[in-house]
C-alpha atoms as a PDB file:
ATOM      1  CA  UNK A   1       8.845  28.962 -16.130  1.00  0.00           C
ATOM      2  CA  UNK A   2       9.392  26.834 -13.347  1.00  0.00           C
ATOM      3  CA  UNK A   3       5.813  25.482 -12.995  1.00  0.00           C
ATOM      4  CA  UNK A   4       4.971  21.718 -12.291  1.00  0.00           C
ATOM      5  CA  UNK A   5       4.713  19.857 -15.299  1.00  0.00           C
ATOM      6  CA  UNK A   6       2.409  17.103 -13.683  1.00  0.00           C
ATOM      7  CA  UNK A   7      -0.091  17.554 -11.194  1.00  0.00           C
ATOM      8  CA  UNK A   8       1.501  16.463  -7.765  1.00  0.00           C
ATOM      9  CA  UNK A   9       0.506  12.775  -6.918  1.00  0.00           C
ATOM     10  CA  UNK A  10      -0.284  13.824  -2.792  1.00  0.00           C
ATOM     11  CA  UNK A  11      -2.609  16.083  -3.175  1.00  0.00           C
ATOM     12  CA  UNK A  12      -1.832  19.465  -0.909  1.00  0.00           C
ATOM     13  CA  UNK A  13      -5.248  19.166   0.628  1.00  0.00           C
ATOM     14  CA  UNK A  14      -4.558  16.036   2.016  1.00  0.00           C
ATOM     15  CA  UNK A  15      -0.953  16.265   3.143  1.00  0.00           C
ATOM     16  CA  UNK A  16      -1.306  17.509   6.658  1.00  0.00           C
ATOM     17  CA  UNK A  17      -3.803  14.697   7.892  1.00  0.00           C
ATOM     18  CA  UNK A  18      -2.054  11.666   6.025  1.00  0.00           C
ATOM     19  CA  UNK A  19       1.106  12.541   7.785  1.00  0.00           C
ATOM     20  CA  UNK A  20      -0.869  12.266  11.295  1.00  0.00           C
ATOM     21  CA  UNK A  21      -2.279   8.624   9.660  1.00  0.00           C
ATOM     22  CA  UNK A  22       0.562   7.790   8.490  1.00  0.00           C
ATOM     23  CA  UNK A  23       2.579   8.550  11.819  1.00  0.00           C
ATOM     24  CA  UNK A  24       0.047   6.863  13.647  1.00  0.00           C
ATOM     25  CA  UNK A  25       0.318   3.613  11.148  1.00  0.00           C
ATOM     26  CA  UNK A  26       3.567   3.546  11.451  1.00  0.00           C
ATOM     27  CA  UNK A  27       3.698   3.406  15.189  1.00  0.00           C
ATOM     28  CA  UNK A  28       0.657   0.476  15.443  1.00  0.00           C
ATOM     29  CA  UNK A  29       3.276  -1.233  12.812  1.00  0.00           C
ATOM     30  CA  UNK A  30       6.381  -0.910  14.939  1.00  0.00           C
ATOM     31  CA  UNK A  31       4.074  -1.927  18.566  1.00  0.00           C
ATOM     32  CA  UNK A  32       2.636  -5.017  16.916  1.00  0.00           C
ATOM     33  CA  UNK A  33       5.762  -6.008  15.193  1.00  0.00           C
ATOM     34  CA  UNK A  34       7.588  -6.226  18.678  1.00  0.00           C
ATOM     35  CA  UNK A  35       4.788  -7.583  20.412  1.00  0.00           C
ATOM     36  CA  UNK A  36       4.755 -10.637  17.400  1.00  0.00           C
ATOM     37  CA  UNK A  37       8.784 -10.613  17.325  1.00  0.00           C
ATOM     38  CA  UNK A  38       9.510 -14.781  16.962  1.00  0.00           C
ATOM     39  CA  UNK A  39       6.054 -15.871  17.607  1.00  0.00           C
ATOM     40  CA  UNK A  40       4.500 -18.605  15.622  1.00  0.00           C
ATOM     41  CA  UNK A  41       1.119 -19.366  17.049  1.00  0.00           C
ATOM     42  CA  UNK A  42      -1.793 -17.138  17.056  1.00  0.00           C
ATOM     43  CA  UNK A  43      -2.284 -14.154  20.111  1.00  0.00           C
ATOM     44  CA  UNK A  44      -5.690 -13.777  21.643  1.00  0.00           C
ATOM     45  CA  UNK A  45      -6.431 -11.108  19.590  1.00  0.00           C
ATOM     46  CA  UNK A  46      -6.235 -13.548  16.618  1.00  0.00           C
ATOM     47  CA  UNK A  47      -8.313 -16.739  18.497  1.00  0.00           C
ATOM     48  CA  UNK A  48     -10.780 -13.769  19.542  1.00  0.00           C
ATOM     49  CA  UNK A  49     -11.294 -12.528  15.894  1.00  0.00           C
ATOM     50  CA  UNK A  50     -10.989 -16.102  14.261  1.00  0.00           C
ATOM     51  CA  UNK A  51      -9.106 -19.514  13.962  1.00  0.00           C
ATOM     52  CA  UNK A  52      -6.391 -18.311  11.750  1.00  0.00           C
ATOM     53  CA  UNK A  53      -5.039 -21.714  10.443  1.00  0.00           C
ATOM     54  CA  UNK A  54      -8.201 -23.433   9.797  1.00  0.00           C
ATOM     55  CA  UNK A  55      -9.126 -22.594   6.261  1.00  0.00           C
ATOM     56  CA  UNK A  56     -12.617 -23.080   6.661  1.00  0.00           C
ATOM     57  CA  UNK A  57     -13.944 -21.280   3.635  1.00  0.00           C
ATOM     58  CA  UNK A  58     -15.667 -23.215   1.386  1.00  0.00           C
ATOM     59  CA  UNK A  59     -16.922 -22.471  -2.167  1.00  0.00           C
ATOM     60  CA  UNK A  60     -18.324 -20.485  -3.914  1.00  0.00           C
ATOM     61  CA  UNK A  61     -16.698 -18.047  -1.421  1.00  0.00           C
ATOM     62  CA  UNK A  62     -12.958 -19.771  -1.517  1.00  0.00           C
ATOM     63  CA  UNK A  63     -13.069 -19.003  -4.988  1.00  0.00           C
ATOM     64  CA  UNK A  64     -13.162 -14.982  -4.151  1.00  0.00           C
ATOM     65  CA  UNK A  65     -10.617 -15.967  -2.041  1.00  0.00           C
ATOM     66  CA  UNK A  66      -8.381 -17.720  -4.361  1.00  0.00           C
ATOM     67  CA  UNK A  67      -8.554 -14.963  -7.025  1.00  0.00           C
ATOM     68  CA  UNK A  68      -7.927 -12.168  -4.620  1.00  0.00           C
ATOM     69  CA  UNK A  69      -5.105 -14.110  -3.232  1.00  0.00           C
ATOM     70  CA  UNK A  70      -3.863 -14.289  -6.518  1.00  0.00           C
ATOM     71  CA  UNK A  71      -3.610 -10.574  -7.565  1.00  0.00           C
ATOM     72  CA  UNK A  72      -1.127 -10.790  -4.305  1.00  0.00           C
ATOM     73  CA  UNK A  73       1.220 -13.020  -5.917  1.00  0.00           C
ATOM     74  CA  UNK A  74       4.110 -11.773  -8.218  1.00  0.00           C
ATOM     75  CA  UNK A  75       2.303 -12.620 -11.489  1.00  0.00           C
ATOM     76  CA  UNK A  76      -0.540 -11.055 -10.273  1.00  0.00           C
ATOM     77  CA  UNK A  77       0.450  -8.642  -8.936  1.00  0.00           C
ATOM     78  CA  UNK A  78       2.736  -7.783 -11.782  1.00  0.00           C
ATOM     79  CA  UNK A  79      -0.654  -7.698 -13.724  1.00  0.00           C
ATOM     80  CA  UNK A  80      -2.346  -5.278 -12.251  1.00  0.00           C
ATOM     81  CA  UNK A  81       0.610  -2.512 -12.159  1.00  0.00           C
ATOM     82  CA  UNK A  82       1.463  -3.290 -15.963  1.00  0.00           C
ATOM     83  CA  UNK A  83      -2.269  -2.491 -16.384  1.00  0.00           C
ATOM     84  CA  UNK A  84      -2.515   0.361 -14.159  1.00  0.00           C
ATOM     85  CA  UNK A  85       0.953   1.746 -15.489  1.00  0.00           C
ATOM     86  CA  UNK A  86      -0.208   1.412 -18.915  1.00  0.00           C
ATOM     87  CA  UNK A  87      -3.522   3.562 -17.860  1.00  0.00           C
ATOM     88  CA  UNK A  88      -1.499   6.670 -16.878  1.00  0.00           C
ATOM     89  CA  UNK A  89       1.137   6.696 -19.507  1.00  0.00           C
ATOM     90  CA  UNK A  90      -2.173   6.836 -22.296  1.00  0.00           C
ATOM     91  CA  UNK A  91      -3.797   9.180 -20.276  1.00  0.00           C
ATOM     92  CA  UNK A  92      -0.483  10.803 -20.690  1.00  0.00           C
ATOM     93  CA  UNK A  93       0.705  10.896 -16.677  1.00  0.00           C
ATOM     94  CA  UNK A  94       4.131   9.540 -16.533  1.00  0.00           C
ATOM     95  CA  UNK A  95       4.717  10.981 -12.794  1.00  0.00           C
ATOM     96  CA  UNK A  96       1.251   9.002 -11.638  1.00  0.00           C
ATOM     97  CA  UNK A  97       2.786   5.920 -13.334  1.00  0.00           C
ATOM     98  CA  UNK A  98       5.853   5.966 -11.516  1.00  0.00           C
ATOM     99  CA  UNK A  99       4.018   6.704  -8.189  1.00  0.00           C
ATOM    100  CA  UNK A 100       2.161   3.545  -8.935  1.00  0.00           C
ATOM    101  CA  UNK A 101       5.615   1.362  -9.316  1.00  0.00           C
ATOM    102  CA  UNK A 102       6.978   2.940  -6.595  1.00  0.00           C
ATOM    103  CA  UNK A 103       4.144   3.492  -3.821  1.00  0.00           C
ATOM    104  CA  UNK A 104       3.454  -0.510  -4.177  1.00  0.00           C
ATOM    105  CA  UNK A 105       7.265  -1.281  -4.631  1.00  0.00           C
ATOM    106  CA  UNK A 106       8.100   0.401  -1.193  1.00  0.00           C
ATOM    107  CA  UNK A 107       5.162  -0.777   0.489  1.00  0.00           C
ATOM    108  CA  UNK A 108       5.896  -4.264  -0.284  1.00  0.00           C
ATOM    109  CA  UNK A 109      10.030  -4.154   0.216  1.00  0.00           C
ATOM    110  CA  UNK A 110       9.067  -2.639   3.321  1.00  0.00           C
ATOM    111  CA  UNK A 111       6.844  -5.524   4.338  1.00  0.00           C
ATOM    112  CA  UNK A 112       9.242  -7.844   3.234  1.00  0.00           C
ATOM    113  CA  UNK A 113      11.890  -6.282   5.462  1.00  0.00           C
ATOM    114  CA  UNK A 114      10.175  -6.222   8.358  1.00  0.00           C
ATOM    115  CA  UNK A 115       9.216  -9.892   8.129  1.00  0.00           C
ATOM    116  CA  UNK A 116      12.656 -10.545   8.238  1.00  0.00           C
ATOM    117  CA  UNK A 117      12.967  -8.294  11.272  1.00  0.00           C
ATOM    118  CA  UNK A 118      10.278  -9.680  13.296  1.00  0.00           C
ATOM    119  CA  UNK A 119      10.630 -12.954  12.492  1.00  0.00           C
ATOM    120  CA  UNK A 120       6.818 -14.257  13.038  1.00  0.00           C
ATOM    121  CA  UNK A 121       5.931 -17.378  11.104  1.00  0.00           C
ATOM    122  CA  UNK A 122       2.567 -19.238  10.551  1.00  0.00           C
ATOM    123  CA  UNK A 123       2.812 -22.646   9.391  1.00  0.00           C
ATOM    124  CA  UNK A 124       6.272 -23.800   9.865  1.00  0.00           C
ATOM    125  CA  UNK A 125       9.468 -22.264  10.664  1.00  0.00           C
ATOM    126  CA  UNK A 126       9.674 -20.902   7.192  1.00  0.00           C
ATOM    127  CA  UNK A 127       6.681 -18.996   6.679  1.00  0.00           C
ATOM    128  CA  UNK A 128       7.316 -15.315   7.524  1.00  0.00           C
ATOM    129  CA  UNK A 129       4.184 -13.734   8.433  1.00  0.00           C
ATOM    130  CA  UNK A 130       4.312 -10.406   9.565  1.00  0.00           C
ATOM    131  CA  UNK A 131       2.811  -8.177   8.326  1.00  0.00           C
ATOM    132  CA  UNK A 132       0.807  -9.548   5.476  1.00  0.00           C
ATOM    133  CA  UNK A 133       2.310  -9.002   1.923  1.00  0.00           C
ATOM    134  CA  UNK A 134      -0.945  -9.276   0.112  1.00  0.00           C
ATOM    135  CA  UNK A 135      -2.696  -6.847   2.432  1.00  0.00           C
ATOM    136  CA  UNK A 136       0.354  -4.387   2.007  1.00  0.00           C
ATOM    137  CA  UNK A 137       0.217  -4.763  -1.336  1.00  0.00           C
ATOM    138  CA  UNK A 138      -3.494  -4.591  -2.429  1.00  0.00           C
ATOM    139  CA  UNK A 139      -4.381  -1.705   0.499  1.00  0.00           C
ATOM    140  CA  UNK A 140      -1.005   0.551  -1.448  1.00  0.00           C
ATOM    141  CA  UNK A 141      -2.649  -0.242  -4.832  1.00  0.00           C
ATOM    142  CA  UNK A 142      -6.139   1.187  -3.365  1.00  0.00           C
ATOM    143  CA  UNK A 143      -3.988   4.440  -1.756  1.00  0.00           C
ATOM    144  CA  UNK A 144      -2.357   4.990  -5.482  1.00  0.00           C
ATOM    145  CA  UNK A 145      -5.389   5.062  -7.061  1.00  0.00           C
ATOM    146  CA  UNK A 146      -7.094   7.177  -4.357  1.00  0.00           C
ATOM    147  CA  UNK A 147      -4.375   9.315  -4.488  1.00  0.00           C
ATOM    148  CA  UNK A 148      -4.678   9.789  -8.128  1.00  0.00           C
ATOM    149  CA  UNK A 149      -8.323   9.936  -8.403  1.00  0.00           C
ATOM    150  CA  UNK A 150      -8.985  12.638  -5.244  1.00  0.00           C
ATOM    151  CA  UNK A 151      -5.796  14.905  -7.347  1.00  0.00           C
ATOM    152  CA  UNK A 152      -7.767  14.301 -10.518  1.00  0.00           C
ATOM    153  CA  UNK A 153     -11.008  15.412  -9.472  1.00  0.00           C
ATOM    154  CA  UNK A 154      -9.773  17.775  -6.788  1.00  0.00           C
ATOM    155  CA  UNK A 155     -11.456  17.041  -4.363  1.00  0.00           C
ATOM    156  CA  UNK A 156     -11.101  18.988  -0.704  1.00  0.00           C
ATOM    157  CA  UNK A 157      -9.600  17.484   2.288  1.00  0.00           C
ATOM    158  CA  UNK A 158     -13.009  15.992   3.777  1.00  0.00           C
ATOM    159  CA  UNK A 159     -13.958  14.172   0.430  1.00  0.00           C
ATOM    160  CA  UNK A 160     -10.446  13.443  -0.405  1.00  0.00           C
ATOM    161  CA  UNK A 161      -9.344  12.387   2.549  1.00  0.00           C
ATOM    162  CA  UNK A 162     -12.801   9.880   3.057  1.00  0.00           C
ATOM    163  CA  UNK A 163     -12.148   8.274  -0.410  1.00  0.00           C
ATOM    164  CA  UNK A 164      -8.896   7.401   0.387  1.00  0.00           C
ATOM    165  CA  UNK A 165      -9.590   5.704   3.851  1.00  0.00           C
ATOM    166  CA  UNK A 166     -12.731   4.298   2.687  1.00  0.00           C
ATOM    167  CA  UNK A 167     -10.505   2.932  -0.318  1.00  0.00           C
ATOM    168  CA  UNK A 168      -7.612   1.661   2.134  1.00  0.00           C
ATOM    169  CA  UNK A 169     -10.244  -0.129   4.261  1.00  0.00           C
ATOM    170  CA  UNK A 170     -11.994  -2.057   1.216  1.00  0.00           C
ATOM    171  CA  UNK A 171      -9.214  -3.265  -0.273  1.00  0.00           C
ATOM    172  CA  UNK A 172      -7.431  -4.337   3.271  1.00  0.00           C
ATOM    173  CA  UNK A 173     -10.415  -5.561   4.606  1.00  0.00           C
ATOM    174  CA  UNK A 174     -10.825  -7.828   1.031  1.00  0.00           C
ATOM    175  CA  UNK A 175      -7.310  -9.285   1.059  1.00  0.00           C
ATOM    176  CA  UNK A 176      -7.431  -9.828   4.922  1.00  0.00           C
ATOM    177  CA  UNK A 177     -10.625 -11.358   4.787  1.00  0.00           C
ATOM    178  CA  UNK A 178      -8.943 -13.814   1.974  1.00  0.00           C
ATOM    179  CA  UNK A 179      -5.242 -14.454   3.636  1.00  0.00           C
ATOM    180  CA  UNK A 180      -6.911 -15.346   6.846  1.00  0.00           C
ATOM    181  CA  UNK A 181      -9.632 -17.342   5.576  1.00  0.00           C
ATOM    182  CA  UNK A 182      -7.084 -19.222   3.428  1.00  0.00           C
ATOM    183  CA  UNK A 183      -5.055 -19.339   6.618  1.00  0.00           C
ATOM    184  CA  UNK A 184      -2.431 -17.642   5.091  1.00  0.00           C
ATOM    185  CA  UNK A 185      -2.459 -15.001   7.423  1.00  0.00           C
ATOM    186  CA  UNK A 186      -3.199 -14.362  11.255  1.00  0.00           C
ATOM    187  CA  UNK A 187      -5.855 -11.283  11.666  1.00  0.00           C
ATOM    188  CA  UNK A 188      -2.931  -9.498  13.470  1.00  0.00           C
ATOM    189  CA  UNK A 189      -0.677  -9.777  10.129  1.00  0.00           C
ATOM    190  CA  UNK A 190      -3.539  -8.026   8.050  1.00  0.00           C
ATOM    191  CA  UNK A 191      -3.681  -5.397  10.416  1.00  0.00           C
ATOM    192  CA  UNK A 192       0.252  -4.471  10.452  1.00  0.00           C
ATOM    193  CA  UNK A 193      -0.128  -4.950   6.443  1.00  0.00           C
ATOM    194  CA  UNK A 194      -2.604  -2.430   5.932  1.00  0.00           C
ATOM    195  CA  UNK A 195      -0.493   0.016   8.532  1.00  0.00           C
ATOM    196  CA  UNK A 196       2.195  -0.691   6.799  1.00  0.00           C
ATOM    197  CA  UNK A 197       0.625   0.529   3.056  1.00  0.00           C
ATOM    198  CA  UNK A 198      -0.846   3.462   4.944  1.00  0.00           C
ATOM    199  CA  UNK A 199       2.714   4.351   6.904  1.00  0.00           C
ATOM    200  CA  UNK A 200       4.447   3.906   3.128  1.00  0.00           C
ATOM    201  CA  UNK A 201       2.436   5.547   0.581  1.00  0.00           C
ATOM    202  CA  UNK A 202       1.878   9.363   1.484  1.00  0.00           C
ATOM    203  CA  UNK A 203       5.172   9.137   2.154  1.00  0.00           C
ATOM    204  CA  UNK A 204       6.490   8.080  -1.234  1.00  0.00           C
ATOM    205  CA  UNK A 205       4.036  10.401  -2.609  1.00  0.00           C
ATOM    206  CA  UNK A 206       6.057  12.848  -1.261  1.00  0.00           C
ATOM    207  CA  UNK A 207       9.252  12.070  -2.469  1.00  0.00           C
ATOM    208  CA  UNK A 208       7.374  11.169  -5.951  1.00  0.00           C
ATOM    209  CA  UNK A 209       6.815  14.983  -5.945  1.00  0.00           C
ATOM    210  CA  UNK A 210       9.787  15.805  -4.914  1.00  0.00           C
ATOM    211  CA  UNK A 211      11.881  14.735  -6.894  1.00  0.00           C
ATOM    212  CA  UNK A 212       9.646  15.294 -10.137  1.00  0.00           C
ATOM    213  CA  UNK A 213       9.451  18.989  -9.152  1.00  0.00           C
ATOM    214  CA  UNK A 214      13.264  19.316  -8.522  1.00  0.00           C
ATOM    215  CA  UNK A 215      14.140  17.319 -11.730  1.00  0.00           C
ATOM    216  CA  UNK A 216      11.416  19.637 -13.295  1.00  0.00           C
ATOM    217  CA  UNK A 217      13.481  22.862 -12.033  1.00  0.00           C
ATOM    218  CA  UNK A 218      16.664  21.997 -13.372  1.00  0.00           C
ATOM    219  CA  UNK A 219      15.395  21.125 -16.512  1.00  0.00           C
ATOM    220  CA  UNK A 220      13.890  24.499 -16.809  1.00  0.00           C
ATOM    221  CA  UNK A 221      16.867  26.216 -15.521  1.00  0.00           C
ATOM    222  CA  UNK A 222      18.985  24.330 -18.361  1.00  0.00           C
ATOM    223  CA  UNK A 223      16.124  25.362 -21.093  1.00  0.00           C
ATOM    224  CA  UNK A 224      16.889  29.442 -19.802  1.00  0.00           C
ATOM    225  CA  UNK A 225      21.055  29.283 -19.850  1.00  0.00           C
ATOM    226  CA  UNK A 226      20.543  27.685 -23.222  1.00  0.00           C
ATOM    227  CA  UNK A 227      18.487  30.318 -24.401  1.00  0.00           C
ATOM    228  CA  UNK A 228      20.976  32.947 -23.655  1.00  0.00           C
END
């Protein structure tokens, strides 16, 4: 039998539109990142949504942002994917628990990459800001459980494909919301985060699969020369 042993993490009703979204996210990433290349003050688009640097926020509402900047940073962060890991080994999913590690550990070496690349800072010369590592992060988390969830439930490609951008928006729109009001973040680096989790994550999926299902093959190939 060469059947999978896991249920595939992109679900097959979903794969031909989230390659057209993720295409598309990929392309706003690459046009914003060399529109931003070496730039350290805020574009139009930023001063038109709001004053990134001014950190206006004020309790009770800078505590939201606090904590949600918090699940960005590496103890957070490592938080939330020990907890989420630890859900899908008990409910007995190991290939969903590596998509976790993996979908957020792309998404976030990407991001870090192409801060390098692009070289936009915020703050001082030493502040990389493009795109936003907390949106990246938080907005892959949302896709991985989306992911998991519309697989779980199977649900078709209209539901399954509106709970995962309805997912991808909440969760982006949350951690923007917090990096910029914290001025962490210009509105611009939110916007190539989130592209950058929704350029990353189907496409991890995919190799998630891939290589499960190909690692699954052999293994069933070695359990038939065996039995001979």
């Amino acid at each position: 039998m060469t059947g999978r042993p896991a249920p595939a993490v992109l679900p097959p009703s979903l794969r031909v539109w989230l390659r057209l979204i993720a295409a598309l996210a990929a392309l706003v990433v690459v046009v914003l990142g060399v529109l931003y290349a070496g730039h350290s003050e805020p574009s139009r688009v930023d001063r038109w949504v709001i004053q990134p640097t001014a950190d206006s926020v004020r309790p009770p509402w800078r505590y939201v942002a606090l904590s949600l900047d918090f699940l960005g940073e590496p103890a957070g962060s490592a938080m939330v994917i020990m907890a989420a890991v630890a859900g899908c080994l008990l409910l007995r999913r190991p290939r969903a628990a590596v998509f976790i590690v993996a979908g957020v550990g792309m998404t976030v070496g990407t991001g870090t990459l192409l801060k390098h690349l692009v070289g936009r800072t915020i703050h001082g010369d030493g502040n990389l800001s493009y795109p936003s590592g907390h949106a990246a992060f938080f907005t892959a988390l949302a896709l991985t459980a989306a992911l998991l969830t519309t697989g779980r439930l199977g649900l078709g490609r209209t539901a399954g494909t509106s709970l995962v951008l309805a997912a991808a928006l909440v969760a982006g729109a949350a951690m923007g919301w917090a990096e910029v009001a914290l001025g962490a973040h210009y509105p611009t680096d939110v916007l190539g985060g989130w592209c950058t989790a929704l350029a990353v994550v189907p496409a991890t999926a995919w190799l998630v699969d891939r290589t499960a299902d190909r690692l699954a093959d052999r293994m069933a190939d070695a359990g038939r020369r065996e039995r001979r």
